[in-house]
Protein backbone atom coordinates (compact mmCIF):
# COMPACT_ATOMS: atom_id res chain seq x y z
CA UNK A 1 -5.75 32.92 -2.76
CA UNK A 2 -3.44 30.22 -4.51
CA UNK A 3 -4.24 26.65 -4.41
CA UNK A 4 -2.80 23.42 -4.70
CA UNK A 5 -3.55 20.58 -6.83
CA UNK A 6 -2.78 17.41 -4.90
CA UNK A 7 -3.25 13.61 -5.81
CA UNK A 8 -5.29 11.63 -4.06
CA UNK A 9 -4.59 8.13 -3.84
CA UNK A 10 -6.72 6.14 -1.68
CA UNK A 11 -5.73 3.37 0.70
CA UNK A 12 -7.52 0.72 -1.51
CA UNK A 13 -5.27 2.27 -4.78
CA UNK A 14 -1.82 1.85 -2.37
CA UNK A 15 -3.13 -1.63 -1.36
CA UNK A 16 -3.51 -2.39 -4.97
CA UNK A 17 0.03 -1.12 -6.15
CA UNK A 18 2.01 -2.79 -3.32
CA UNK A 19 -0.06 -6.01 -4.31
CA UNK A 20 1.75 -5.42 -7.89
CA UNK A 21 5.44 -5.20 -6.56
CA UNK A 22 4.53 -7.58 -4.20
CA UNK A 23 3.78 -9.84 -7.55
CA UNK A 24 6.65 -8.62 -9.69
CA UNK A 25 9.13 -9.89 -6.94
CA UNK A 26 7.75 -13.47 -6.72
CA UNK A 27 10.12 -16.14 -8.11
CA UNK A 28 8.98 -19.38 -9.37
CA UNK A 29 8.96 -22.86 -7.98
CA UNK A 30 9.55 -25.75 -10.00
CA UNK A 31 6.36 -26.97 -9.68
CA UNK A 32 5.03 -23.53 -11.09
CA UNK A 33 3.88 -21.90 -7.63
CA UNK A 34 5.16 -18.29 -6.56
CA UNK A 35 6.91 -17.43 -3.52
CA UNK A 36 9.03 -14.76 -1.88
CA UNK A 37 7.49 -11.76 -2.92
CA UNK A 38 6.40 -10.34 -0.06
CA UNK A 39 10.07 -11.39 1.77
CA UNK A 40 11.81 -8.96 -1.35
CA UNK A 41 9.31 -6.47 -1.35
CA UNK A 42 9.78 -5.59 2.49
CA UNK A 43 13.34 -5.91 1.97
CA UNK A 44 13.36 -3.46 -0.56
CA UNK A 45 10.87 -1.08 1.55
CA UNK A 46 13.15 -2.00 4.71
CA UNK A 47 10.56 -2.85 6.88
CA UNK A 48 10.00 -6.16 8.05
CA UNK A 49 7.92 -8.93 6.41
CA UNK A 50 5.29 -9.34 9.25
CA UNK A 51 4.42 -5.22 8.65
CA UNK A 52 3.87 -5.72 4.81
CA UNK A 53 1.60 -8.85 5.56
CA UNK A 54 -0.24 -7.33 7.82
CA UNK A 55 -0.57 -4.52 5.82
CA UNK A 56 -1.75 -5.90 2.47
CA UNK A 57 -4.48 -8.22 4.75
CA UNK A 58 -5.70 -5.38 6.01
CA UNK A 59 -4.79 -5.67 9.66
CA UNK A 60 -2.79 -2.65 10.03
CA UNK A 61 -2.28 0.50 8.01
CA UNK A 62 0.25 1.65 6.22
CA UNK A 63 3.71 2.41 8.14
CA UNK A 64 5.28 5.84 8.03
CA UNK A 65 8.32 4.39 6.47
CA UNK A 66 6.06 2.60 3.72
CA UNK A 67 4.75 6.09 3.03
CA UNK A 68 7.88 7.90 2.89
CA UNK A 69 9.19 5.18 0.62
CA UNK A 70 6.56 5.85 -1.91
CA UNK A 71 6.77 9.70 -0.99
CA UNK A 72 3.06 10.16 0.74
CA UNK A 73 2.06 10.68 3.81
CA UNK A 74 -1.29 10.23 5.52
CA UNK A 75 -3.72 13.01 5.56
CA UNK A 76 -7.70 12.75 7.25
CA UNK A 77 -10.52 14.17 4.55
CA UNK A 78 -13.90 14.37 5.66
CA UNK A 79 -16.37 14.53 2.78
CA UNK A 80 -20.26 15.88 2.86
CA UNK A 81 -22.83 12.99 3.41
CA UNK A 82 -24.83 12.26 0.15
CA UNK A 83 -28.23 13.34 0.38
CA UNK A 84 -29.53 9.56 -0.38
CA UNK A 85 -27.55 8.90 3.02
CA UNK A 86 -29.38 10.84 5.00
């Protein structure tokens, strides 16, 4: 039986990176405050903004097309219950 090694990257760890190219595409005001970031990042995702907000606040998961940007797709694991949770 052959198996495959996989990488699992959990929706907190995807949160997490497209809070970092969210941050690398903020400009700077003149007054030293950020803004735009999220505006280029969706742009550069092609989705709109509203789906990448509501994404990194947590009120929607990730789209299919912010998955296939970043080449993963969305799999279900079920894991066995720690004995202390029982």
């Amino acid at each position: 039986m052959k198996f495959d090694t996989v990488k699992i990257v959990t929706r907190e760890e995807f949160l997490e990176y497209l809070f970092g190219k969210v941050e690398e595409n903020h400009k700077e005001s003149r007054t030293g405050g950020k803004y735009g970031g999220i505006r280029v990042t969706a742009d550069k995702y092609g989705i709109p903004e509203a789906e990448l907000s509501n994404t990194l606040s947590g009120y929607r998961s990730p789209s299919r097309r912010l998955l296939d940007a970043e080449g993963l797709e969305k799999k279900v694991v079920y894991v066995r219950k720690s004995k202390e949770g029982r």
